[in-house]
Protein backbone atom coordinates (compact mmCIF):
# COMPACT_ATOMS: atom_id res chain seq x y z
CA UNK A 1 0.00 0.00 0.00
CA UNK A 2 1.09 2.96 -0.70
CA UNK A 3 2.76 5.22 1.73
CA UNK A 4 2.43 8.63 1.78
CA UNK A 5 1.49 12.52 2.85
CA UNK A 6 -0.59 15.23 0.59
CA UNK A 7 0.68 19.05 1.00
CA UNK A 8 -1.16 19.83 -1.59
CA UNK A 9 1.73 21.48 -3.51
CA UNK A 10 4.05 19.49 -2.66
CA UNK A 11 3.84 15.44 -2.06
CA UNK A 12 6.09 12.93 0.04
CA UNK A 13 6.32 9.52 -0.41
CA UNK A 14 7.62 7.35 2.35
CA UNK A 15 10.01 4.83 0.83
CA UNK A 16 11.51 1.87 2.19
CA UNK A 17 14.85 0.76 3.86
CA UNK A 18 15.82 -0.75 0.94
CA UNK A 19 15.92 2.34 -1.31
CA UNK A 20 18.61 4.90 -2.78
CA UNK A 21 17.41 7.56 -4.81
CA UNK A 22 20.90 8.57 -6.36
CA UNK A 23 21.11 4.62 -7.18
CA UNK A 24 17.89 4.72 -9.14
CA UNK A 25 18.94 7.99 -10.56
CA UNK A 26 22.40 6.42 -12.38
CA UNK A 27 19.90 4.13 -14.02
CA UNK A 28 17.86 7.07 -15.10
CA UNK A 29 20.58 9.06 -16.48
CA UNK A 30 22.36 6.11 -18.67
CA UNK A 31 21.00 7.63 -22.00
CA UNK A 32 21.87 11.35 -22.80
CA UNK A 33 19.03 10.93 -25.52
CA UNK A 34 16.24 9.68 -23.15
CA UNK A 35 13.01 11.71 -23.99
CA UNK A 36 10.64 11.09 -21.08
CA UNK A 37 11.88 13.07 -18.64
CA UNK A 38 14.50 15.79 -17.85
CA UNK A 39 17.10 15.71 -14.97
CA UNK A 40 18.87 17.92 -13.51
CA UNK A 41 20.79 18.81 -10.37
CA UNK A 42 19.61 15.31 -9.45
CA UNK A 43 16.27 15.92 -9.45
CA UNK A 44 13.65 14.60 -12.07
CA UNK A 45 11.23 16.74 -14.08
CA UNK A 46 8.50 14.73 -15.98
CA UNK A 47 5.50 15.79 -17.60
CA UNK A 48 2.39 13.09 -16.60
CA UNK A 49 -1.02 12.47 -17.92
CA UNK A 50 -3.74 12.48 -15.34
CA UNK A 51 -7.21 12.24 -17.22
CA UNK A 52 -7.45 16.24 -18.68
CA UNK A 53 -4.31 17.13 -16.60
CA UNK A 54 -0.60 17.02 -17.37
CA UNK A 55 0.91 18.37 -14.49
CA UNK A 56 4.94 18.50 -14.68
CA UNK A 57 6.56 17.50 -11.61
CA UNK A 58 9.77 17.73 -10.04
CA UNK A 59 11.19 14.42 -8.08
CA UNK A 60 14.12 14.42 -5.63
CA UNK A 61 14.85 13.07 -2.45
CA UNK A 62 14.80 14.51 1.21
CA UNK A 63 17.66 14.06 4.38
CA UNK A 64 16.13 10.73 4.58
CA UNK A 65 15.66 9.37 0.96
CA UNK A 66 11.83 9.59 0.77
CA UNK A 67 10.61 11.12 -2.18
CA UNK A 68 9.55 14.65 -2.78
CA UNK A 69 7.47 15.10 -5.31
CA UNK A 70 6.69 19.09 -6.23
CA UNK A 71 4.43 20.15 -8.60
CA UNK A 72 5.36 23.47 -11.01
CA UNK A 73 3.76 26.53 -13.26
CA UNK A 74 0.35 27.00 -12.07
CA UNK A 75 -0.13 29.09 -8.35
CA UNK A 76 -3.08 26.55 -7.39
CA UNK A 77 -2.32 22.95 -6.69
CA UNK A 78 -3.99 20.18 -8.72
CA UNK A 79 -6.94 18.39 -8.09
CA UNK A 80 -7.01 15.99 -5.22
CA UNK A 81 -7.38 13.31 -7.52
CA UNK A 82 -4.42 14.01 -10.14
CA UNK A 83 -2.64 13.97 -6.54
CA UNK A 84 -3.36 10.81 -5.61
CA UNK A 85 -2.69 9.72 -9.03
CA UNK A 86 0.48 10.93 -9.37
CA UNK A 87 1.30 9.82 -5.97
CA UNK A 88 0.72 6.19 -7.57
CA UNK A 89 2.50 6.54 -10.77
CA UNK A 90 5.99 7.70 -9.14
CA UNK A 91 5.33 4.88 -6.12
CA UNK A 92 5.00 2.34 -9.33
CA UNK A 93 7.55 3.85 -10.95
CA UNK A 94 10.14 3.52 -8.84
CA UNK A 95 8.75 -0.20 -7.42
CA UNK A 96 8.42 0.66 -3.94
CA UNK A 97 6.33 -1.78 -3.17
CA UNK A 98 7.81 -4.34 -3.48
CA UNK A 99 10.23 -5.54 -0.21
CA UNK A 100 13.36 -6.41 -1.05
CA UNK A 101 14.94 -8.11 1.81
CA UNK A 102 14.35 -11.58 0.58
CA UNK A 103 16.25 -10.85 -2.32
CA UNK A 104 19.08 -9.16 -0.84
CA UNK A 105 19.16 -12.22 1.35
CA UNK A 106 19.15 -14.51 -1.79
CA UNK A 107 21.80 -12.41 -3.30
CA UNK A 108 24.34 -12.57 -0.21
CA UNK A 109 24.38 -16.33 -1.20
CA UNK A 110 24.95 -16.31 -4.61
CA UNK A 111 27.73 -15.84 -6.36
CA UNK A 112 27.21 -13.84 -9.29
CA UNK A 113 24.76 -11.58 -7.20
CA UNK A 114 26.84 -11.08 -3.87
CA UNK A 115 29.02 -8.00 -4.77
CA UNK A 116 26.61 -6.53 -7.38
CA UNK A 117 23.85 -6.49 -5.14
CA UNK A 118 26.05 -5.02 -2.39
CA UNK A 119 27.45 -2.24 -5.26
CA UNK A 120 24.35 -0.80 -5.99
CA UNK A 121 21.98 -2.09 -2.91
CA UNK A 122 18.93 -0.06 -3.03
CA UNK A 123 18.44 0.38 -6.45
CA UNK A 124 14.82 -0.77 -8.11
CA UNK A 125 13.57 -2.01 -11.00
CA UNK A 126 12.66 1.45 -12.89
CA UNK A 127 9.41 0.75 -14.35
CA UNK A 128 7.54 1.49 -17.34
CA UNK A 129 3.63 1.87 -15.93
CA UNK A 130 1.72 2.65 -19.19
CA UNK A 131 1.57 -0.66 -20.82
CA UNK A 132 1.83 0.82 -24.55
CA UNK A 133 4.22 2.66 -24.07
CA UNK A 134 6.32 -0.80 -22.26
CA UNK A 135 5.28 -2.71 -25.38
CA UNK A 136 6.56 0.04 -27.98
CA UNK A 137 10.00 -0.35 -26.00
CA UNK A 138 10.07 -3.53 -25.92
CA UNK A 139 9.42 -3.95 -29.82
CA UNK A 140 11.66 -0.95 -30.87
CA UNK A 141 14.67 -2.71 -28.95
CA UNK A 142 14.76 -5.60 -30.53
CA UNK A 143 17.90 -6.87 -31.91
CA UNK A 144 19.68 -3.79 -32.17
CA UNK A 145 21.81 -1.96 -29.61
CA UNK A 146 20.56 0.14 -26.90
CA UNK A 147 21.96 3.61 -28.30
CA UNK A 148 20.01 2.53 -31.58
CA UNK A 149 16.45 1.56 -29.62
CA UNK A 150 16.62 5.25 -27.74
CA UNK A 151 17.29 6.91 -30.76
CA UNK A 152 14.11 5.31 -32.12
CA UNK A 153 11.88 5.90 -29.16
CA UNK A 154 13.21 9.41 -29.44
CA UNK A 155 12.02 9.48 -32.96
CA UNK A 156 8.85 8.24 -32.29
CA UNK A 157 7.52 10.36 -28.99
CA UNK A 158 9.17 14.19 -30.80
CA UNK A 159 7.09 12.70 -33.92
CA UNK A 160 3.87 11.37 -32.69
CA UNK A 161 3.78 12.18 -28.93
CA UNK A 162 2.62 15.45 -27.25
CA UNK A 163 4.63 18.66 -25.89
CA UNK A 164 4.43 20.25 -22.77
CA UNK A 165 6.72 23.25 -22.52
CA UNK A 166 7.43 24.84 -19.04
CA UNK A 167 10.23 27.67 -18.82
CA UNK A 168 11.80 26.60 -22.09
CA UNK A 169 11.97 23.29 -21.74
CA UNK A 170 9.96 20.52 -23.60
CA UNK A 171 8.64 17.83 -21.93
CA UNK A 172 7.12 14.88 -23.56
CA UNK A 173 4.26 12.31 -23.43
CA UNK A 174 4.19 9.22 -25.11
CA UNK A 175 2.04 8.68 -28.29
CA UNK A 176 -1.11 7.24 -27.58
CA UNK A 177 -2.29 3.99 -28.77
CA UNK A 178 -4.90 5.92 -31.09
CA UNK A 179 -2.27 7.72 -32.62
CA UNK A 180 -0.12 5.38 -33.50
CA UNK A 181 -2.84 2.92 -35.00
CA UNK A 182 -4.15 5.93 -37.32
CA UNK A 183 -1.11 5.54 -38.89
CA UNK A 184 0.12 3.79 -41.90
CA UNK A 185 3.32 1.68 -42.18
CA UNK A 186 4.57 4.25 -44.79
CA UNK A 187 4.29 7.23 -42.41
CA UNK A 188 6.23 5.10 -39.42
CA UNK A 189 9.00 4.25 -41.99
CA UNK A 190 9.95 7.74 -41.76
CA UNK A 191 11.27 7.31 -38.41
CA UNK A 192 13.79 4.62 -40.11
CA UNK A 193 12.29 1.23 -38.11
CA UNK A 194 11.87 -2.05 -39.95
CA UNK A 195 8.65 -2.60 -41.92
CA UNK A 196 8.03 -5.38 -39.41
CA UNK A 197 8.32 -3.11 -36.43
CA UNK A 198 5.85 -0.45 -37.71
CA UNK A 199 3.25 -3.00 -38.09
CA UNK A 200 3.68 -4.63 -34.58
CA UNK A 201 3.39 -1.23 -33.42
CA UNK A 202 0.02 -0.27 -35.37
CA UNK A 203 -1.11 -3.81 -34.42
CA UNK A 204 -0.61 -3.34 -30.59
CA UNK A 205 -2.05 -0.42 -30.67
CA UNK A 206 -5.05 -1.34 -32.49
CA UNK A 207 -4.94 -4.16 -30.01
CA UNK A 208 -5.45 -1.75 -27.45
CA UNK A 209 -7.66 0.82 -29.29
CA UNK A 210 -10.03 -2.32 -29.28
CA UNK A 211 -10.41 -2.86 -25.25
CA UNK A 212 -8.54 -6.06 -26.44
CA UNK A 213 -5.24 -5.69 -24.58
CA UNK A 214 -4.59 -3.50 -21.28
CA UNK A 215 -3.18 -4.07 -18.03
CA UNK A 216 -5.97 -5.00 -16.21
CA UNK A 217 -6.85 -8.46 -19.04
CA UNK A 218 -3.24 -9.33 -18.60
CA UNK A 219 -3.22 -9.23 -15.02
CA UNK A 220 -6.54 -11.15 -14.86
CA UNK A 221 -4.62 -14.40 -15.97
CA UNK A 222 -3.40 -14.65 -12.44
CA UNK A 223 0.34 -15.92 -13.46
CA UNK A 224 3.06 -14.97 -15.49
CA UNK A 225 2.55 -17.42 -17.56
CA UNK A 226 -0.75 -16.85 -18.52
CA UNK A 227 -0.06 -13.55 -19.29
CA UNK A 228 3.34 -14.26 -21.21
CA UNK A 229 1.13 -17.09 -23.08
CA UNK A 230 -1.01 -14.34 -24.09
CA UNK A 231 1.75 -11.60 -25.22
CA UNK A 232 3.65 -13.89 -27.15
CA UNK A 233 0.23 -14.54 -29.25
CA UNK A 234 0.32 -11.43 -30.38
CA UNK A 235 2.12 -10.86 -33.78
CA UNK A 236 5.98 -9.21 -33.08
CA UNK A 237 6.10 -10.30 -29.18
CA UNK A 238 8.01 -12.95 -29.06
CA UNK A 239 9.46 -14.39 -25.18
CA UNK A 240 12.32 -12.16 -25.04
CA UNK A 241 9.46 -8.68 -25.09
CA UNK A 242 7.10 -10.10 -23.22
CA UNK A 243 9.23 -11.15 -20.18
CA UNK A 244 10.21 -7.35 -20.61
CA UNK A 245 7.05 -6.08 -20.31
CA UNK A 246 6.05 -8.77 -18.03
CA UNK A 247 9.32 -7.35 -15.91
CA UNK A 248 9.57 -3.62 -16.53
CA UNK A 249 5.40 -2.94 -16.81
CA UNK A 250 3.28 -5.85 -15.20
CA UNK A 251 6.20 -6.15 -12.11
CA UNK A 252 6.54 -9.69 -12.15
CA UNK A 253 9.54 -10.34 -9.87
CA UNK A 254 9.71 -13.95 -11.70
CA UNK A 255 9.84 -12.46 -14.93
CA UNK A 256 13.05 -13.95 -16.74
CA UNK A 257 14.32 -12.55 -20.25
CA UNK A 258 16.44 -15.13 -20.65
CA UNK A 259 17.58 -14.53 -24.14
CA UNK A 260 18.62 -10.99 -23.46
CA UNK A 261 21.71 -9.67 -24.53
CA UNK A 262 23.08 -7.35 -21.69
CA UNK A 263 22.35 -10.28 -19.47
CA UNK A 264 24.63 -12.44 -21.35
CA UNK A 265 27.17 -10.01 -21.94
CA UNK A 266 27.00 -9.01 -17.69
CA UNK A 267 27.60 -12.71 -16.92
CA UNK A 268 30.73 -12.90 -19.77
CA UNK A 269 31.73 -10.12 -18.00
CA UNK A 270 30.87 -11.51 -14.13
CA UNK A 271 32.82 -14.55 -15.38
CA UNK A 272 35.61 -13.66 -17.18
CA UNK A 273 35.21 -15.32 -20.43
CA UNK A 274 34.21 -14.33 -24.04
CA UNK A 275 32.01 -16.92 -24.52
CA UNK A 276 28.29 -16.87 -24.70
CA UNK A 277 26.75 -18.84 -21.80
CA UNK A 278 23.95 -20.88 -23.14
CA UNK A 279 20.31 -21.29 -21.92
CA UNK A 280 20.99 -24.19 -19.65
CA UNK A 281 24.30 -22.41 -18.23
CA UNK A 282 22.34 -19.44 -17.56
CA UNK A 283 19.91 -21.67 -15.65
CA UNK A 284 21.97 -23.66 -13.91
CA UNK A 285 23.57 -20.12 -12.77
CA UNK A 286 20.16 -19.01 -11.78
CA UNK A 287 18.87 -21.84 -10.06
CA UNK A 288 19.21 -19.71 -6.70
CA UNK A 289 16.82 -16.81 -8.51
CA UNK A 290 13.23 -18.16 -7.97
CA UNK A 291 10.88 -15.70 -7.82
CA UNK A 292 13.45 -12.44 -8.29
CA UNK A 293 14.52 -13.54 -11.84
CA UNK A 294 13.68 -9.71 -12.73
CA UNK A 295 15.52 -8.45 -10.34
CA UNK A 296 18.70 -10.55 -10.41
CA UNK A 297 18.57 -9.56 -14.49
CA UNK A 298 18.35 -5.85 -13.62
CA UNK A 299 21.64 -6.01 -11.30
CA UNK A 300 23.38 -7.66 -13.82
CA UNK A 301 22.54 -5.03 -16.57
CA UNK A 302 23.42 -2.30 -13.92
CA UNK A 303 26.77 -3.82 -14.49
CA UNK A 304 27.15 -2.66 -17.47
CA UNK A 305 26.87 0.96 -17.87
């Protein structure tokens, strides 16, 4: 639940123990090209969509790492209930619900986890809470580099998405799922994707135009598997983006992409060796991992930048 106080102007939420803003922050700033939000000064400006509203916030942390969350431009406060709903986006945003102590305990046994959990303790899987905007991600990144993938979500939000400008700075929202399936394959093209990609894109977001995909029908499976078995139906999601979304999105600590890249090239790198591990390595290595798969992947990547 969801711990925190309303001054109106100005929100706090209460975060755990297990929680370091400036550790969450290195994640943040790994891209110089990331579109979605500003920082600065180490504190996080983001434009967010609340019904009518877009309020732009400003995020940093007090003396004791809680999370200050400060609203900007207009003299009046928002409504009580963009409040509470932005309270709720940063809390899933950052994960802070989640209680991390029985991974940390996990990772003090294992061997590949030990020192990188201890490195960066605190840190949290950054999430991704608007489920188009996860699958998009997901869909642009595959199987090219990450420089490549932000380039092409950058592409794709200054193209489609929607500005907010606040004391000459531009802050952007993500393109809609109506948007995007308006378009044609020709006018995605532009944005130099894959024909393939554009039409997973206008397909998921048809999908979703439709009532036929959202958060809520994937979380009614009840599993992760029920809800990977029902991303990977869908034409362009194959295991690797749906354990993503399942991950970064749905928060399903168990969520494994198993074929990912960066987690292959972490454990070269945890292991000293050039060669590839191969699915049953990598599970054999992760045998200790039930149930914080997601997490013990995002460690590892933190590795790496």
């Amino acid at each position: 639940m969801i711990n925190w106080k309303d001054h109106e102007h100005e929100l706090t939420l209460f975060t755990p123990k297990e929680f370091n803003f400036k550790e969450n922050l290195n994640y943040l700033t790994r891209s110089s090209i990331e579109c979605m939000y500003v920082i600065k000064d180490e504190r996080i400006y983001k434009a967010v969509s609340v019904g009518q509203e877009i309020p732009i916030i400003e995020i940093h942390a007090d003396a004791e790492d809680n999370l200050v969350i400060r609203f900007l431009g207009n003299s009046a406060p928002p409504s009580k209930l963009t409040r509470t709903a932005v309270a709720h986006y940063v809390w899933e945003w950052f994960d802070l619900e989640r209680d991390l102590v029985p991974f940390y305990k996990m990772a003090k046994k294992d061997s590949l986890l030990k020192e990188t959990a201890d490195s960066f303790y605190g840190l949290r899987i950054m999430g991704i809470p608007d489920l188009f905007e996860a699958l998009c991600w997901g869909i642009l990144g595959q199987q090219i580099n990450l420089t490549f993938a932000y380039t092409l979500k950058r592409r794709l939000v200054e193209k489609f998405g929607r500005c907010v400008k606040f004391e000459g700075e531009s802050y952007w929202l993500f393109p809609t799922p109506s948007v995007i399936a308006h378009l044609s394959v020709e006018e995605l093209l532009e944005l130099r994707m894959t024909v393939k990609k554009c039409e997973y894109l206008i397909d998921v977001a048809n999908l979703m135009v439709e009532g036929k995909l959202t958060k809520e029908i994937l979380l009614d499976t009840g599993n992760l598997k029920g809800a990977e078995k029902m991303l990977v139906s869908i034409r362009g999601i194959g295991p690797w983006t749906a354990n993503y979304v399942l991950m970064r999105c749905l928060r399903f600590p168990e969520a494994f992409p198993i074929d990912d890249v960066g987690l292959h090239n972490a454990i070269k790198h945890l292991l000293c060796t050039d060669k590839k591990p191969t699915k049953n390595e990598i599970s054999h290595l992760a045998a200790n991992w039930t149930g914080w798969e997601a997490y013990a992947t995002f460690y590892l990547w933190r590795i790496l930048y």
